[in-house]
Protein backbone atom coordinates (compact mmCIF):
# COMPACT_ATOMS: atom_id res chain seq x y z
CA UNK A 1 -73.13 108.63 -89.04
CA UNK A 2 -74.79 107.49 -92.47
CA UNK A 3 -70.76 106.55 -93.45
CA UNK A 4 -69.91 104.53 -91.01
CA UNK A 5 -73.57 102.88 -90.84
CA UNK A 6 -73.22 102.37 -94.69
CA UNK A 7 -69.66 100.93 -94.29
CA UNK A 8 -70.86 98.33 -92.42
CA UNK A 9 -73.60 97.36 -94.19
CA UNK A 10 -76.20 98.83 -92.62
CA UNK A 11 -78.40 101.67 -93.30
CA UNK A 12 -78.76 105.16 -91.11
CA UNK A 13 -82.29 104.51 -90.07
CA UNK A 14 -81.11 101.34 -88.42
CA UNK A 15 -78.12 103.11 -87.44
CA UNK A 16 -80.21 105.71 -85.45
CA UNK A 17 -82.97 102.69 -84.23
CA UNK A 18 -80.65 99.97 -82.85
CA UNK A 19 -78.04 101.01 -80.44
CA UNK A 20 -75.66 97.76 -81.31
CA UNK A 21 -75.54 98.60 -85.11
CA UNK A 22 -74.36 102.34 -83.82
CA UNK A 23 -71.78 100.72 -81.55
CA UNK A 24 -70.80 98.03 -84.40
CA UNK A 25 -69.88 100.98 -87.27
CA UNK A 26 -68.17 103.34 -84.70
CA UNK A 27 -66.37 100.54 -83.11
CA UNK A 28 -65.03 99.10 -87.05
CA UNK A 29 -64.65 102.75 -88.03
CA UNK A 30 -62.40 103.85 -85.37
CA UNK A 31 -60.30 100.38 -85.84
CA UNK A 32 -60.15 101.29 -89.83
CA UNK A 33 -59.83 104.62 -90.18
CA UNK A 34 -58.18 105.36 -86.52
CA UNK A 35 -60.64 107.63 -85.13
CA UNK A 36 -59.95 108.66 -81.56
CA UNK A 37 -63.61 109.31 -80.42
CA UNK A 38 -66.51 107.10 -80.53
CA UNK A 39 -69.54 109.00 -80.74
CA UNK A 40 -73.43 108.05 -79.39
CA UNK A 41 -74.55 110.81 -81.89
CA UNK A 42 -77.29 109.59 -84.63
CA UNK A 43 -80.04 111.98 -85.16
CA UNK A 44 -81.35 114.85 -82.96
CA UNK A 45 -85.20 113.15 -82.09
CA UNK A 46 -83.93 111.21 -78.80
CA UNK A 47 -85.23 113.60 -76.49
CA UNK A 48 -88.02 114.18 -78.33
CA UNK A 49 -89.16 110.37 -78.40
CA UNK A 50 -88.85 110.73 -74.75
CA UNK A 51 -91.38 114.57 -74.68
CA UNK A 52 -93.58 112.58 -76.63
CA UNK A 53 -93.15 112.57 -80.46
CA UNK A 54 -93.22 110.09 -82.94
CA UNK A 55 -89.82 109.15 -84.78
CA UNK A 56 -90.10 107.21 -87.81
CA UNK A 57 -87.18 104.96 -89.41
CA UNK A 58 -86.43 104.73 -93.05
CA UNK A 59 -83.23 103.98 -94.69
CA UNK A 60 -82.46 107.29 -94.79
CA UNK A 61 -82.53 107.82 -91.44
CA UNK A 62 -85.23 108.98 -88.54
CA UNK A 63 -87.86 111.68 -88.89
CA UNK A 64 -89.76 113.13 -86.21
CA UNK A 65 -94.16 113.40 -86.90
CA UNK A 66 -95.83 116.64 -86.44
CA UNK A 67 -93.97 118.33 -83.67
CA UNK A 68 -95.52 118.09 -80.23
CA UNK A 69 -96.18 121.76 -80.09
CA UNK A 70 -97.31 122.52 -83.54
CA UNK A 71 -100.66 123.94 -82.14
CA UNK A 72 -99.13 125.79 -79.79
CA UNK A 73 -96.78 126.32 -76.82
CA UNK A 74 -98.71 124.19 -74.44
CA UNK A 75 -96.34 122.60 -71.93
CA UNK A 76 -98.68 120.38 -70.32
CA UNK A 77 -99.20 118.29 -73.51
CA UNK A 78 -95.61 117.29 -73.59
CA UNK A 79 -94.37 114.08 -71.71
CA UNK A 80 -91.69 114.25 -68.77
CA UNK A 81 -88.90 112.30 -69.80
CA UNK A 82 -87.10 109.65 -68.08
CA UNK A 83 -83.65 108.39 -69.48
CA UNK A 84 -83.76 105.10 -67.99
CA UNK A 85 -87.03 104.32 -69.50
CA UNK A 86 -87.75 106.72 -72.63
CA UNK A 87 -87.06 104.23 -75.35
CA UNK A 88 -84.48 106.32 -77.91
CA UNK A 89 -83.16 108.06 -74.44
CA UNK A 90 -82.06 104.99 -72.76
CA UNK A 91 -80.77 103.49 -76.69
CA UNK A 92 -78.31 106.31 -76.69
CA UNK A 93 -77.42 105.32 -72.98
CA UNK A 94 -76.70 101.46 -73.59
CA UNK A 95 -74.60 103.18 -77.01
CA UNK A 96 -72.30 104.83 -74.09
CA UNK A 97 -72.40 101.84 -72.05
CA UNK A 98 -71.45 99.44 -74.61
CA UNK A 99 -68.51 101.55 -76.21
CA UNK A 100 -67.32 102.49 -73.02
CA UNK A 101 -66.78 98.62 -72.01
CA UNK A 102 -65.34 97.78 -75.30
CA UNK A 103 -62.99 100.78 -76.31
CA UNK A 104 -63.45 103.23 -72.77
CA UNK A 105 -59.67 102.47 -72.36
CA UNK A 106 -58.48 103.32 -75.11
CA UNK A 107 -60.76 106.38 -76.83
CA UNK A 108 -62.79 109.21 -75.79
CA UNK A 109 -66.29 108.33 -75.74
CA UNK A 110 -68.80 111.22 -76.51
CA UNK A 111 -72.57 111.24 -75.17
CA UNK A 112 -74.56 113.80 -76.80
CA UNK A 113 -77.66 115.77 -75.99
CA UNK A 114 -79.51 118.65 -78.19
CA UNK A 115 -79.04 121.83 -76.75
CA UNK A 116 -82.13 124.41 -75.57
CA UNK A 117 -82.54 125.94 -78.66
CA UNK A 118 -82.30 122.74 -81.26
CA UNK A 119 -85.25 120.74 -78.75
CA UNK A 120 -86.90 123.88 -78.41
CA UNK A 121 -87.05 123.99 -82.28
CA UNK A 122 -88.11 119.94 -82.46
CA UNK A 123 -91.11 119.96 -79.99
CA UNK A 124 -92.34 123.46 -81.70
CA UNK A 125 -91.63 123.48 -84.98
CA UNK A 126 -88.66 125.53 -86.63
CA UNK A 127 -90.93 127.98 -87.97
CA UNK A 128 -92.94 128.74 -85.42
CA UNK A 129 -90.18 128.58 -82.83
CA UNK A 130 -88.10 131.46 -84.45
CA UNK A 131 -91.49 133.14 -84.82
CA UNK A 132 -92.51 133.08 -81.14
CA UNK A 133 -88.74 133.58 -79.68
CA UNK A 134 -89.08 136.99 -81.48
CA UNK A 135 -92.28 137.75 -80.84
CA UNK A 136 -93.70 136.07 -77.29
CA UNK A 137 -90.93 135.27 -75.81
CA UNK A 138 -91.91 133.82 -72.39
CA UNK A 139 -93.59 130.29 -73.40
CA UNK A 140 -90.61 129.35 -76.00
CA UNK A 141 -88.10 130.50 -73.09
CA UNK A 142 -89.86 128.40 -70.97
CA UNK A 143 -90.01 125.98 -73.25
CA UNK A 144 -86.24 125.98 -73.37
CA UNK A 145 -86.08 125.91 -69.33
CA UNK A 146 -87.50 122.22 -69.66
CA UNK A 147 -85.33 120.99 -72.36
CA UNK A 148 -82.20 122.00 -70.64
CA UNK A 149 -83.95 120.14 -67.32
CA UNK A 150 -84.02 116.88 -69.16
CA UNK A 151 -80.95 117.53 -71.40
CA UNK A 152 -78.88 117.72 -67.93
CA UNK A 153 -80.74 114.24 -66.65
CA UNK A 154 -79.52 112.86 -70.39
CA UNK A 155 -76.04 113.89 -70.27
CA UNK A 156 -75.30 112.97 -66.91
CA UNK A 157 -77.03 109.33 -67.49
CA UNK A 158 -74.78 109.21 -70.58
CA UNK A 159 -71.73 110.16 -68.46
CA UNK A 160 -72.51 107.49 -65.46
CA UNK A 161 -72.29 105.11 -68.18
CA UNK A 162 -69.20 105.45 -69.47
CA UNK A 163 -68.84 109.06 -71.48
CA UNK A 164 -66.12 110.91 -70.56
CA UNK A 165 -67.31 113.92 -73.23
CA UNK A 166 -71.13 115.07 -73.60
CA UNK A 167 -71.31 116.89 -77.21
CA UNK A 168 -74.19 119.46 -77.00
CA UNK A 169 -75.73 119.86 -80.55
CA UNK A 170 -77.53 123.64 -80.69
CA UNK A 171 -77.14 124.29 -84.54
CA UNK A 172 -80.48 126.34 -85.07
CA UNK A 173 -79.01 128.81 -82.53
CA UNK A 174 -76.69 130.20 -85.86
CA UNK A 175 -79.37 131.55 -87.48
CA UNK A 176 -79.99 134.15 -84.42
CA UNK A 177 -78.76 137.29 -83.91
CA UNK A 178 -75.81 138.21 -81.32
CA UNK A 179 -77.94 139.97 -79.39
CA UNK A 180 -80.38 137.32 -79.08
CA UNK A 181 -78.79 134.75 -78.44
CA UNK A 182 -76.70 136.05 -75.95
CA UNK A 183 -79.77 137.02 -73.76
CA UNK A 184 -81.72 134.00 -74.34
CA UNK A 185 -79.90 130.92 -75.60
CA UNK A 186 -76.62 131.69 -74.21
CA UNK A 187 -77.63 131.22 -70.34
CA UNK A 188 -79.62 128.39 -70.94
CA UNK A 189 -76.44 126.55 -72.78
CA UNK A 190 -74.34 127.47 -69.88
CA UNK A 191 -76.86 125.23 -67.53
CA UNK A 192 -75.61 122.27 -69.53
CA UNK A 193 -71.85 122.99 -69.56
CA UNK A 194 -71.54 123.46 -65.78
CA UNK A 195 -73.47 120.59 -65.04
CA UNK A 196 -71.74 118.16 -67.13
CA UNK A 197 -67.89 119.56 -66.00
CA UNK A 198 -69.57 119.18 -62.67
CA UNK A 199 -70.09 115.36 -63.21
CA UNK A 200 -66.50 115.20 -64.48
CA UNK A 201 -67.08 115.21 -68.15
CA UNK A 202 -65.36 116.96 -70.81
CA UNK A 203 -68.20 119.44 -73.12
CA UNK A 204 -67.99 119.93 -76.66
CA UNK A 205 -70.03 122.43 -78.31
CA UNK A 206 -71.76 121.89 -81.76
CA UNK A 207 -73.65 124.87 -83.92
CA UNK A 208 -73.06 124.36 -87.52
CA UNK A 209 -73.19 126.69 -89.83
CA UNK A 210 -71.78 130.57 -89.97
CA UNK A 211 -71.35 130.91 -86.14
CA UNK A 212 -68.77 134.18 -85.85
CA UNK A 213 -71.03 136.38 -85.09
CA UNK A 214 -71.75 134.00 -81.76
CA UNK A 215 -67.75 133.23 -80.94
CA UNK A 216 -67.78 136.12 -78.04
CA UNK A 217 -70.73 134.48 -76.55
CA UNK A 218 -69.26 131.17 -77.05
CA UNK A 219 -66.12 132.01 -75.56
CA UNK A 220 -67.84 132.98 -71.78
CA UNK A 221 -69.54 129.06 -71.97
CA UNK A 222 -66.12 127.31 -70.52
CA UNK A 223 -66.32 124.90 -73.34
CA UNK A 224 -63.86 122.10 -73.39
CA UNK A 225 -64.03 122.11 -77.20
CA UNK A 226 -65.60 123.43 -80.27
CA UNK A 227 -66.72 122.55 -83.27
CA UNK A 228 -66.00 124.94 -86.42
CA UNK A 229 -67.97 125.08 -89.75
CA UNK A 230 -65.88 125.87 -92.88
CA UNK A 231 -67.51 129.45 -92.88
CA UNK A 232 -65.81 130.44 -89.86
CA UNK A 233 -62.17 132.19 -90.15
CA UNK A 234 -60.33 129.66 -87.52
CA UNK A 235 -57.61 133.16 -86.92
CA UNK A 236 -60.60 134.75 -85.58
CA UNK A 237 -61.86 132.19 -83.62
CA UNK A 238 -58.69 131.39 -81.81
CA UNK A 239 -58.46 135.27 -80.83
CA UNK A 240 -61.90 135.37 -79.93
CA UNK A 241 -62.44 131.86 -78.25
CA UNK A 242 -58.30 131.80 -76.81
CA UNK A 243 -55.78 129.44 -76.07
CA UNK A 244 -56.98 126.93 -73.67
CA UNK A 245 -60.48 125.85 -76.09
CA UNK A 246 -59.92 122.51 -78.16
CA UNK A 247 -60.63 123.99 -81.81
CA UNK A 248 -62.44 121.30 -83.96
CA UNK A 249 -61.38 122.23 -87.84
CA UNK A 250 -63.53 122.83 -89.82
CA UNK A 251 -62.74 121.36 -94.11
CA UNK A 252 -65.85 121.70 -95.69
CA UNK A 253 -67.40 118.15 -95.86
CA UNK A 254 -68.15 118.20 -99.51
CA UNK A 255 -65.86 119.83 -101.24
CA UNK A 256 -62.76 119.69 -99.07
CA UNK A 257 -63.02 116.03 -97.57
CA UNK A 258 -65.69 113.80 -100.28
CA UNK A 259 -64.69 115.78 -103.29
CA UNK A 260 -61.00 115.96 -102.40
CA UNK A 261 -57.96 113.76 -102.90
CA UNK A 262 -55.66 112.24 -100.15
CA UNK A 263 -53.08 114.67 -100.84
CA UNK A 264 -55.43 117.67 -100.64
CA UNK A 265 -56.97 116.81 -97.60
CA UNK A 266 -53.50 116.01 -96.25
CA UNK A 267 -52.84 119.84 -97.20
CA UNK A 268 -55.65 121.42 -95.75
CA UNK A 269 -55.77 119.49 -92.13
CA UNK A 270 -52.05 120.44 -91.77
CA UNK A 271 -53.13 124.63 -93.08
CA UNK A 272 -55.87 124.46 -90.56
CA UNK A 273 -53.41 122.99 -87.45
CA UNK A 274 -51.21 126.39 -88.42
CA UNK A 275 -54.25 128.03 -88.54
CA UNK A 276 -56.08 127.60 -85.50
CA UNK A 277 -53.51 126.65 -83.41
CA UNK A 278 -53.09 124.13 -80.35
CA UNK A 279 -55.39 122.69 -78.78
CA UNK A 280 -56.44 121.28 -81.93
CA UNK A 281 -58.67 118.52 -83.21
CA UNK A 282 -58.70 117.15 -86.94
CA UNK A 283 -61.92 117.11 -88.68
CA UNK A 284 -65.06 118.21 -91.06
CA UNK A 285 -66.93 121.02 -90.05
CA UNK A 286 -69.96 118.90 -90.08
CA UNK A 287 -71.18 115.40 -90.76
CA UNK A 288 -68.79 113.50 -93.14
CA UNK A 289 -71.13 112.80 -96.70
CA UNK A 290 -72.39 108.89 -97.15
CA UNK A 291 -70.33 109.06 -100.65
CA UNK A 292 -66.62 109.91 -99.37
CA UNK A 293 -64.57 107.47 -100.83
CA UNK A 294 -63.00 105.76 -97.87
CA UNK A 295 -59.58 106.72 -98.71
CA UNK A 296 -60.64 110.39 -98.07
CA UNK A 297 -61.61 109.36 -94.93
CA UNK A 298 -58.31 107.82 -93.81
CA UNK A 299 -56.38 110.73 -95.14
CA UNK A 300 -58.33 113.19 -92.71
CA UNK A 301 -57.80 110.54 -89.78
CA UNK A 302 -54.17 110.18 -90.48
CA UNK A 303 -51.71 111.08 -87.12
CA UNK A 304 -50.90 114.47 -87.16
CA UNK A 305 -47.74 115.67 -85.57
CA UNK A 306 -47.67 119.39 -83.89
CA UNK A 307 -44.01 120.97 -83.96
CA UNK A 308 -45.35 124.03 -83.89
């Protein structure tokens, strides 16, 4: 995201602000460096625009205010949001629209909403949502209940206009514990993936981080595809996850992909194909750093035969 809006010109705060700046560096990055998604993703604060926080825009990118819920887990405080007429909520939408009309032939286009957990985490407060899914359960839980409500009116928006894919982005659910998140995230993520393969999308699944300990969870979600951090063993996630999962792999974005050369890269995209087996999608096991030299880049987005 900061890449490609840097590449361009532009910064990530703009990037994240202005839909047609998004659609401008993923539409010139994807004719450059030949990716085969183009991707609405820009920060995780759309939603919470739309619940009632404030987002402000630096160069660096967005930041979201005091949370919502900082006080407390008071429900009625929070806005309803509407896609069509939340301001960041409908950006993202006109993203889809836009890349869909100009590339929907000929890529994948991915939507993106944040998953139960992650919005849970933005309207409370990271702290103090760990604290109280631990402790007092019900409010955060039902908490969660909304933002999967208005995570399924996101996604599906995003999919009418043009996304074939809706990426759900639930990365603060790696620092729970099996058990937990299998009772109390885990259902609530399943919500999302059976309503978006219900409106005929594709659903790819984003937790960075160390996620093994979640993979048998993960594997009962029905995910079209996954992303992998570079913690994770891609041998046991293919057991665990099976064959028919899309298995996003996972070089470590610094030292792997910015840090590396074209010939290393090269090596380690074709060692994690043999590793993790088809299906199999080339990539970073999280966002790509601003400072990757741009030959980096095109080595990781070079076409990658499977004889195999």
């Amino acid at each position: 995201m900061r890449f490609a809006a840097e590449h361009i010109g532009s910064d990530y705060g703009t990037f994240a602000a202005d839909h047609a700046v998004l659609v401008e560096a993923n539409l010139r990055c994807a004719a450059e460096f030949g990716f085969d998604q183009l991707s609405a993703i820009s920060d995780s604060y759309r939603e919470a625009q739309g619940f009632g926080a404030t987002v402000r825009f630096s160069p660096d990118g967005a930041r979201l205010e005091r949370p919502p819920l900082a006080g407390g887990v008071e429900l009625s405080v929070l806005a309803r949001p509407d896609p069509a007429t939340s301001v960041r909520m409908r950006d993202r939408i006109d993203a889809v629209r836009q890349m869909s009309a100009a590339a929907g032939a000929t890529h994948s286009i991915l939507g993106w909403v944040e998953g139960p957990a992650a919005e849970a985490a933005d309207l409370r407060g990271v702290e103090d949502f760990f604290v109280d899914l631990l402790t007092e359960p019900e409010p955060i839980l039902e908490l969660m209940d909304v933002c999967v409500a208005t995570a399924v009116e996101f996604g599906t928006a995003q999919i009418a206009a043009g996304a074939d894919t809706v990426g759900i982005g639930d990365a603060v659910a790696s620092q729970v514990s099996r058990d937990v998140y299998e009772e109390l995230i885990l259902p609530r993520e399943k919500v999302l993936v059976g309503a978006f393969q219900a409106a005929g999308a594709r659903v790819r699944m984003h937790i960075c981080g160390n996620t093994t300990h979640l993979l048998p969870g993960l594997a009962t979600l029905g995910l079209d595809a996954i992303d992998l951090d570079h913690m994770v063993s891609l041998t046991t996630a293919r057991r665990i996850l099976g064959p028919r999962v899309v298995i996003g792999a996972n070089l470590d974005p610094v030292a792997d992909v910015m840090s590396g050369t074209p010939a290393s890269i090269r090596a380690k995209v074709r060692a994690a194909r043999d590793e993790a087996g088809w299906p199999f999608a080339v990539g970073a096991g999280c966002e790509i750093p601003a400072p990757t030299p741009p030959e980096n880049l095109a080595a990781l987005c070079e076409p990658l035969g499977w004889d195999g």
